[in-house]
C-alpha atoms as a PDB file:
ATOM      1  CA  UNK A   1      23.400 184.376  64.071  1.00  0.00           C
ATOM      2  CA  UNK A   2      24.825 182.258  67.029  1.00  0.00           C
ATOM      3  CA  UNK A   3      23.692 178.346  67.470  1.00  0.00           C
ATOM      4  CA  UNK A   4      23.807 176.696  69.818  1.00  0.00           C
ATOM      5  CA  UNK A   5      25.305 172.631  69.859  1.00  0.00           C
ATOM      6  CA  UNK A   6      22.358 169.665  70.763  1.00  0.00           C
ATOM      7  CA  UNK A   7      23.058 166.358  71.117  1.00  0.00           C
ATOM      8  CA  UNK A   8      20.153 163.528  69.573  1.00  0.00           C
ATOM      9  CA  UNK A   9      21.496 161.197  72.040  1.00  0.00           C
ATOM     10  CA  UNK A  10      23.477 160.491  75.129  1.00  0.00           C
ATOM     11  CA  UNK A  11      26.749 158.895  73.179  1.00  0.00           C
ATOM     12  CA  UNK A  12      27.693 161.937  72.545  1.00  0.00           C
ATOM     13  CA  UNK A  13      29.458 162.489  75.509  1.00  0.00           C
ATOM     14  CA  UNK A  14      29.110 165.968  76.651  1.00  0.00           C
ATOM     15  CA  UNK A  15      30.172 168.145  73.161  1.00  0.00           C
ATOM     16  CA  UNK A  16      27.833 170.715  74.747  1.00  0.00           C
ATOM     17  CA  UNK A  17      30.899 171.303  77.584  1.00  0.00           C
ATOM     18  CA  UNK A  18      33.084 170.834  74.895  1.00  0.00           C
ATOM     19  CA  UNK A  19      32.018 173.905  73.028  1.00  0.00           C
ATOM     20  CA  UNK A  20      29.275 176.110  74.629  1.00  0.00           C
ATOM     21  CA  UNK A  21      28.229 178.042  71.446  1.00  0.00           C
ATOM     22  CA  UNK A  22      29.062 177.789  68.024  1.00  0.00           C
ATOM     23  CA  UNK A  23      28.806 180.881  66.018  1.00  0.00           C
ATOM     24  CA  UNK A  24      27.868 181.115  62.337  1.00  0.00           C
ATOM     25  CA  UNK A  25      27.694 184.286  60.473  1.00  0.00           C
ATOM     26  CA  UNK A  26      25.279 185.725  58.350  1.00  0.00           C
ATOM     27  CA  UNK A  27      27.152 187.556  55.511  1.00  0.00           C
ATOM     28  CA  UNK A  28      25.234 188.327  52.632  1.00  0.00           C
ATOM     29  CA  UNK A  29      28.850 188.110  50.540  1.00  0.00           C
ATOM     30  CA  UNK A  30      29.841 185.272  51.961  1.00  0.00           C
ATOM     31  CA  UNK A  31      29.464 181.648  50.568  1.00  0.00           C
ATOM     32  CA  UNK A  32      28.691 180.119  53.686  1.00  0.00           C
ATOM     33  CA  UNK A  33      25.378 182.610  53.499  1.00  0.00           C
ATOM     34  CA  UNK A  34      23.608 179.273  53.283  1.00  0.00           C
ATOM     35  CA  UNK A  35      23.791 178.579  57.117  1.00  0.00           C
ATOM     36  CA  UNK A  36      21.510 180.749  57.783  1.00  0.00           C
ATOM     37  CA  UNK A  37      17.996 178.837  57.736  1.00  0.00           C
ATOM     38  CA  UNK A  38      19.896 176.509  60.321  1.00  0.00           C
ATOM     39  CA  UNK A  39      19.241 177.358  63.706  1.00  0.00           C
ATOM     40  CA  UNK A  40      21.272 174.456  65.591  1.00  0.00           C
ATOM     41  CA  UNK A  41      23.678 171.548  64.544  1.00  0.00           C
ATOM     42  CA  UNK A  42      23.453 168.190  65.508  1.00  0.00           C
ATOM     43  CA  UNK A  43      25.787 165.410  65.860  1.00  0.00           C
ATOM     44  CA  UNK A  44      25.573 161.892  64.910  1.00  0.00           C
ATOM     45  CA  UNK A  45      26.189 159.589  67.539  1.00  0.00           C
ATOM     46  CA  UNK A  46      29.473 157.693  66.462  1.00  0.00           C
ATOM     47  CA  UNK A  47      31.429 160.592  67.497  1.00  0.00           C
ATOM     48  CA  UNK A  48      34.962 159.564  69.298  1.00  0.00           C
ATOM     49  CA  UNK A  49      35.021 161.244  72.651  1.00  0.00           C
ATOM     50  CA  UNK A  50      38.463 162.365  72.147  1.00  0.00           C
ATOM     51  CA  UNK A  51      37.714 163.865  68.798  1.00  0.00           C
ATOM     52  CA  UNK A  52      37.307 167.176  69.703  1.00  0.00           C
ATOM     53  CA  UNK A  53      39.652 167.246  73.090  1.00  0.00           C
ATOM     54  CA  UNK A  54      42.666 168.665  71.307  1.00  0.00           C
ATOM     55  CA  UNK A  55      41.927 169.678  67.625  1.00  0.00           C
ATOM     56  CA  UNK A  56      39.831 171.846  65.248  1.00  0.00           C
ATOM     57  CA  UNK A  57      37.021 172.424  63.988  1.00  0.00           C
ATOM     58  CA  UNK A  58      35.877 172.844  60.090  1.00  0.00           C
ATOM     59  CA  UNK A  59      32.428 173.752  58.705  1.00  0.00           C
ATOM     60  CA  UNK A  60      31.486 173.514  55.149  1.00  0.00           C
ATOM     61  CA  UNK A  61      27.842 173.403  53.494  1.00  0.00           C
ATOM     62  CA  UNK A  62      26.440 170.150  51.391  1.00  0.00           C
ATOM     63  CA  UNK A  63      23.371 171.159  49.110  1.00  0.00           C
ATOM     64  CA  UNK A  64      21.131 168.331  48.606  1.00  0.00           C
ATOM     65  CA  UNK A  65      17.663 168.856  46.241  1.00  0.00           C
ATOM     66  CA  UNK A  66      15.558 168.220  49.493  1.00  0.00           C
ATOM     67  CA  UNK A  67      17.708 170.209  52.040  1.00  0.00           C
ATOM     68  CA  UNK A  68      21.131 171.710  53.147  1.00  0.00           C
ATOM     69  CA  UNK A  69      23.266 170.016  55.479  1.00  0.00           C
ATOM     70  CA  UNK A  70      26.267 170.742  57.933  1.00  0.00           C
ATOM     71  CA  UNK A  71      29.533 168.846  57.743  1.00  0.00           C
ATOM     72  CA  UNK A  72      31.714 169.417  60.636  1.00  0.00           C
ATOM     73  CA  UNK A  73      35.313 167.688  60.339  1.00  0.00           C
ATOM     74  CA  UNK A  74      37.492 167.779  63.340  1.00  0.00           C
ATOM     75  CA  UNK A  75      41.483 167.047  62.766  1.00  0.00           C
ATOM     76  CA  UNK A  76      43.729 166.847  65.814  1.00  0.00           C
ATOM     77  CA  UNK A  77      46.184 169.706  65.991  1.00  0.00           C
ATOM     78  CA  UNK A  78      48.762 167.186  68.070  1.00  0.00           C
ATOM     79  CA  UNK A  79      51.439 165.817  66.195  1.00  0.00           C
ATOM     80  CA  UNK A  80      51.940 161.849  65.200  1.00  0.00           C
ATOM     81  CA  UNK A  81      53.987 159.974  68.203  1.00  0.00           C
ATOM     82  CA  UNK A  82      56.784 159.079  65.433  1.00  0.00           C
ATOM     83  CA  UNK A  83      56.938 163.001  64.931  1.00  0.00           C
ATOM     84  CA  UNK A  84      56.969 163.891  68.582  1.00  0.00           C
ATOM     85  CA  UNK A  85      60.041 161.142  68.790  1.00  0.00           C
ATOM     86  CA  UNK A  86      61.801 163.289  66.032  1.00  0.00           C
ATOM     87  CA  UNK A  87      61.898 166.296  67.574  1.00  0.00           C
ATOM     88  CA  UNK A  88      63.017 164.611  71.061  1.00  0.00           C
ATOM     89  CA  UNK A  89      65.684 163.123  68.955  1.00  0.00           C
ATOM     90  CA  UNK A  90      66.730 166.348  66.939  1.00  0.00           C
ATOM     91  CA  UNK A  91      66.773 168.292  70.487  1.00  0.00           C
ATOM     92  CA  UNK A  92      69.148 165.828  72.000  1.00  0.00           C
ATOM     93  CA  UNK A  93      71.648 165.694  68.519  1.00  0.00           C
ATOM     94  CA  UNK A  94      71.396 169.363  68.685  1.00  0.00           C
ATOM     95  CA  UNK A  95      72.298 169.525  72.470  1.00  0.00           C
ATOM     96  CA  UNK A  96      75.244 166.666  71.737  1.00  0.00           C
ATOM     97  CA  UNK A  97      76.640 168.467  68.726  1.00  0.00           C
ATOM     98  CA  UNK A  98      76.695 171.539  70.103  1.00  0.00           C
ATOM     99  CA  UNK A  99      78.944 170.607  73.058  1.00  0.00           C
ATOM    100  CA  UNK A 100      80.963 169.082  70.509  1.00  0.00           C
ATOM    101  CA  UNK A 101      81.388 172.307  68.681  1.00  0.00           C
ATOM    102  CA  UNK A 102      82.088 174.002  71.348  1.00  0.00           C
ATOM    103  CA  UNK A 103      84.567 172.165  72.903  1.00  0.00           C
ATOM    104  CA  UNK A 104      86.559 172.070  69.052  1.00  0.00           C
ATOM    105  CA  UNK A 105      86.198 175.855  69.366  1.00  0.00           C
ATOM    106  CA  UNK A 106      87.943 176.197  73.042  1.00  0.00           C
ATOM    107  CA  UNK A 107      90.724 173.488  72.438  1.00  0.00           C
ATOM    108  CA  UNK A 108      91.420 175.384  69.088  1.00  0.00           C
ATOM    109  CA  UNK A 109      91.683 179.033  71.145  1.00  0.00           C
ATOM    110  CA  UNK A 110      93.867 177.749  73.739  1.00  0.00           C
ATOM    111  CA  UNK A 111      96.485 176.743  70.929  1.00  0.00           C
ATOM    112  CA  UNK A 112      95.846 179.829  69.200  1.00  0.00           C
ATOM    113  CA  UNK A 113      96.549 182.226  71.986  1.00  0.00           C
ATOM    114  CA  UNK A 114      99.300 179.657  73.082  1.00  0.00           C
ATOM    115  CA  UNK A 115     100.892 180.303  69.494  1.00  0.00           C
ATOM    116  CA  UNK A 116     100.417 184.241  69.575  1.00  0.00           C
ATOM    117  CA  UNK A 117     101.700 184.565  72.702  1.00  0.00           C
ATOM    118  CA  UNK A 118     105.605 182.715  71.618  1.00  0.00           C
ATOM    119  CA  UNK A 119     105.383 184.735  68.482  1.00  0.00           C
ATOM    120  CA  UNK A 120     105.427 187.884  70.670  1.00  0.00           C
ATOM    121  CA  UNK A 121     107.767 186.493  73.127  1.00  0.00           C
ATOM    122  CA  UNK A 122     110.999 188.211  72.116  1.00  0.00           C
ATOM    123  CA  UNK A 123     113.392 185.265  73.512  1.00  0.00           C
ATOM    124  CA  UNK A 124     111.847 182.226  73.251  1.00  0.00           C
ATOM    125  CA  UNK A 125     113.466 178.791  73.326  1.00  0.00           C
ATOM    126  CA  UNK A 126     112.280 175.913  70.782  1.00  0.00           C
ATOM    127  CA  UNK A 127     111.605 174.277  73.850  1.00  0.00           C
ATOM    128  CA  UNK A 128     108.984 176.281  74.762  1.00  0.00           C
ATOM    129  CA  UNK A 129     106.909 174.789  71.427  1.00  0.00           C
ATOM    130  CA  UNK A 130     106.224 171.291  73.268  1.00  0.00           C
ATOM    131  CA  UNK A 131     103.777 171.905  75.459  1.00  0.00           C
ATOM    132  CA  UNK A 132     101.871 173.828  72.744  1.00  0.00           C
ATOM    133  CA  UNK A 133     102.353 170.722  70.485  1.00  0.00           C
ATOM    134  CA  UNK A 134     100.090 168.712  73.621  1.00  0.00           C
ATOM    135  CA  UNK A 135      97.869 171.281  72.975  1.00  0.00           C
ATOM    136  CA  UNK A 136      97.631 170.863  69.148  1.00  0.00           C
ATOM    137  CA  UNK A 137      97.679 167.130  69.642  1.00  0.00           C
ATOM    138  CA  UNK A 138      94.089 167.468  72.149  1.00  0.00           C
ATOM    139  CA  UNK A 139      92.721 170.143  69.620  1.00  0.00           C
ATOM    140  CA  UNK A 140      93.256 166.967  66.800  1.00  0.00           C
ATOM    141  CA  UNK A 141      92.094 164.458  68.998  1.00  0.00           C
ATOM    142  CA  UNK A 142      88.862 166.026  69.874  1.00  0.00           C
ATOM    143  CA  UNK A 143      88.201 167.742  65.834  1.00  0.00           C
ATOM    144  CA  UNK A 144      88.717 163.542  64.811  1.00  0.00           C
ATOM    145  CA  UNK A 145      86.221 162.336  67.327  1.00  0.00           C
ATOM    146  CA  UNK A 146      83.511 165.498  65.992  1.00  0.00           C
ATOM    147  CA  UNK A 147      84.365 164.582  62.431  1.00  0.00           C
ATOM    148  CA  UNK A 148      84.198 160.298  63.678  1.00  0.00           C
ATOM    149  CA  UNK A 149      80.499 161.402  65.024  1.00  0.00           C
ATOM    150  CA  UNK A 150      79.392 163.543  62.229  1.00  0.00           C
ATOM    151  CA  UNK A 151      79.305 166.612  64.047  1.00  0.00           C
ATOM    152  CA  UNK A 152      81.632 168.398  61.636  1.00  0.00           C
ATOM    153  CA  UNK A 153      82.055 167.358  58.331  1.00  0.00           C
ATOM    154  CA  UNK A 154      85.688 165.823  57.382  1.00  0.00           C
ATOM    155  CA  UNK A 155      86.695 168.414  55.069  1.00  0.00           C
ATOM    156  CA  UNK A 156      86.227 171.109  57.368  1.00  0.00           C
ATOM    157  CA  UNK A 157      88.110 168.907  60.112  1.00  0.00           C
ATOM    158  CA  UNK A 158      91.110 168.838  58.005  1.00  0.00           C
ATOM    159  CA  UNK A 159      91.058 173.010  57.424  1.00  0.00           C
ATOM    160  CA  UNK A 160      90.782 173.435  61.146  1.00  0.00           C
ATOM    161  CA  UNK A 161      93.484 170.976  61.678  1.00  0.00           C
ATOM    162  CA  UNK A 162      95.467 172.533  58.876  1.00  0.00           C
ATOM    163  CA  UNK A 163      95.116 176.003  60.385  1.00  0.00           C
ATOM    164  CA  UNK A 164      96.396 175.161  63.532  1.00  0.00           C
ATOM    165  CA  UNK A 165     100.156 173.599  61.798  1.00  0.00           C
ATOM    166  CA  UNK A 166     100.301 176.321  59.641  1.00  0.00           C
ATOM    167  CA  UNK A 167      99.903 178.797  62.584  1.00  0.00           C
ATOM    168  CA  UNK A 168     102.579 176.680  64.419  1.00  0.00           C
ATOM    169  CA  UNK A 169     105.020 176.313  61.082  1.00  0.00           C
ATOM    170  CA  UNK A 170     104.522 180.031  61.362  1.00  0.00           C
ATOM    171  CA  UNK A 171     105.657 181.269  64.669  1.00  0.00           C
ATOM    172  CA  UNK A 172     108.531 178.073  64.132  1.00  0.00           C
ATOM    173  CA  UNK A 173     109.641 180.317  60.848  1.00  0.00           C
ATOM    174  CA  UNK A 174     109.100 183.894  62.853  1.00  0.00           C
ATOM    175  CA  UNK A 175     112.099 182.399  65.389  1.00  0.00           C
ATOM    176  CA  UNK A 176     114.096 180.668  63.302  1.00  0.00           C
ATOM    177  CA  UNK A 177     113.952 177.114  64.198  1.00  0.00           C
ATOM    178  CA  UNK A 178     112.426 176.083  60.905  1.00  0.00           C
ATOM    179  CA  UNK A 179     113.569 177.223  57.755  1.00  0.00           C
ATOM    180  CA  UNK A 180     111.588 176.283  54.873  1.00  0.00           C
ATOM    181  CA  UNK A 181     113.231 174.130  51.812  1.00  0.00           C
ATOM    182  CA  UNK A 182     113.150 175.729  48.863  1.00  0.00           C
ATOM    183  CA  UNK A 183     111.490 173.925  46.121  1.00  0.00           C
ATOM    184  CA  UNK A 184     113.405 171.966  43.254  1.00  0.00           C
ATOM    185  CA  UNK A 185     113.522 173.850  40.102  1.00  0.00           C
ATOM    186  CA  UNK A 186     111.862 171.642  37.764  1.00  0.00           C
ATOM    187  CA  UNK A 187     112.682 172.114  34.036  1.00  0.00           C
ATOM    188  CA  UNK A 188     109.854 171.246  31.478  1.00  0.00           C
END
């Protein structure tokens, strides 16, 4: 059975465009089978006029010992300003740390294929090892400033830092212009 919306008075502000028809069904099964005597709502005149602009709207039954009423809540779908403001907030971290991640990956690939490229260079001169170490010293500088911001965490700073020496300690041992100490024998 379909009702339609009045208005008892002129406050409230044109529900009636608002929501042409409101439809309530008759099941038998149903426990809102108690609408059905009511042939059209009305609303009480201290209704906001914004409240049903952007929002929803809830029915539920009252039983009284004289008659049933119609309660109809409305809660706004749109989200608190302070929520709104943490999302715009979370969008622009997520935007800033991601350009920070980035940019940690790329410096870190240049020095890697910088590195693999020595190690498979059949003549190479230790020489040839300092401009990689500017390299490694801009992949350190920007990993610090990611870690300083809280973009990466320290701990996994220090592995990607590590990983880039121990790549360069490697292709220094594959040439021969660093030979690891042996360690001291220690007696117990």
């Amino acid at each position: 059975m379909a009702s339609a919306i009045h208005c008892l008075s002129s406050s409230c502000l044109n529900i009636q465009s608002k929501f042409k028809t409101l439809s309530l069904n008759n099941n038998s099964s149903s426990h809102h089978s108690n609408l059905a005597p009511f042939t059209s709502l009305s609303f009480s005149s201290n209704l906001s006029p914004n409240l049903f602009s952007k929002g929803s709207l809830t029915m539920s039954t009252i039983q009284r010992p004289i008659h049933h009423s119609v309660v109809c809540e409305a809660a706004p779908t749109k989200k608190a300003d302070s929520a709104a403001k943490r999302a715009r907030q979370a969008e622009k971290r997520r935007i800033y740390n991601k350009s920070k991640k980035s940019e940690v990956r790329t410096r870190m690939k240049k020095v890697l294929e910088a590195l693999d490229g020595l190690r498979k260079k059949p003549e190479a001169q230790p020489e040839e090892v300092l401009p990689i170490e500017k390299l490694i010293a801009e992949a350190y500088s920007v990993i610090d400033k990611a870690v300083k911001v809280g973009t990466l965490h320290r701990n996994t700073g220090a592995r990607r830092k590590s990983r880039l020496a121990r790549r360069k300690k490697a292709v220094e041992i594959h040439h021969g212009w660093y030979t690891p100490e042996a360690a001291p024998a220690q007696t117990v």
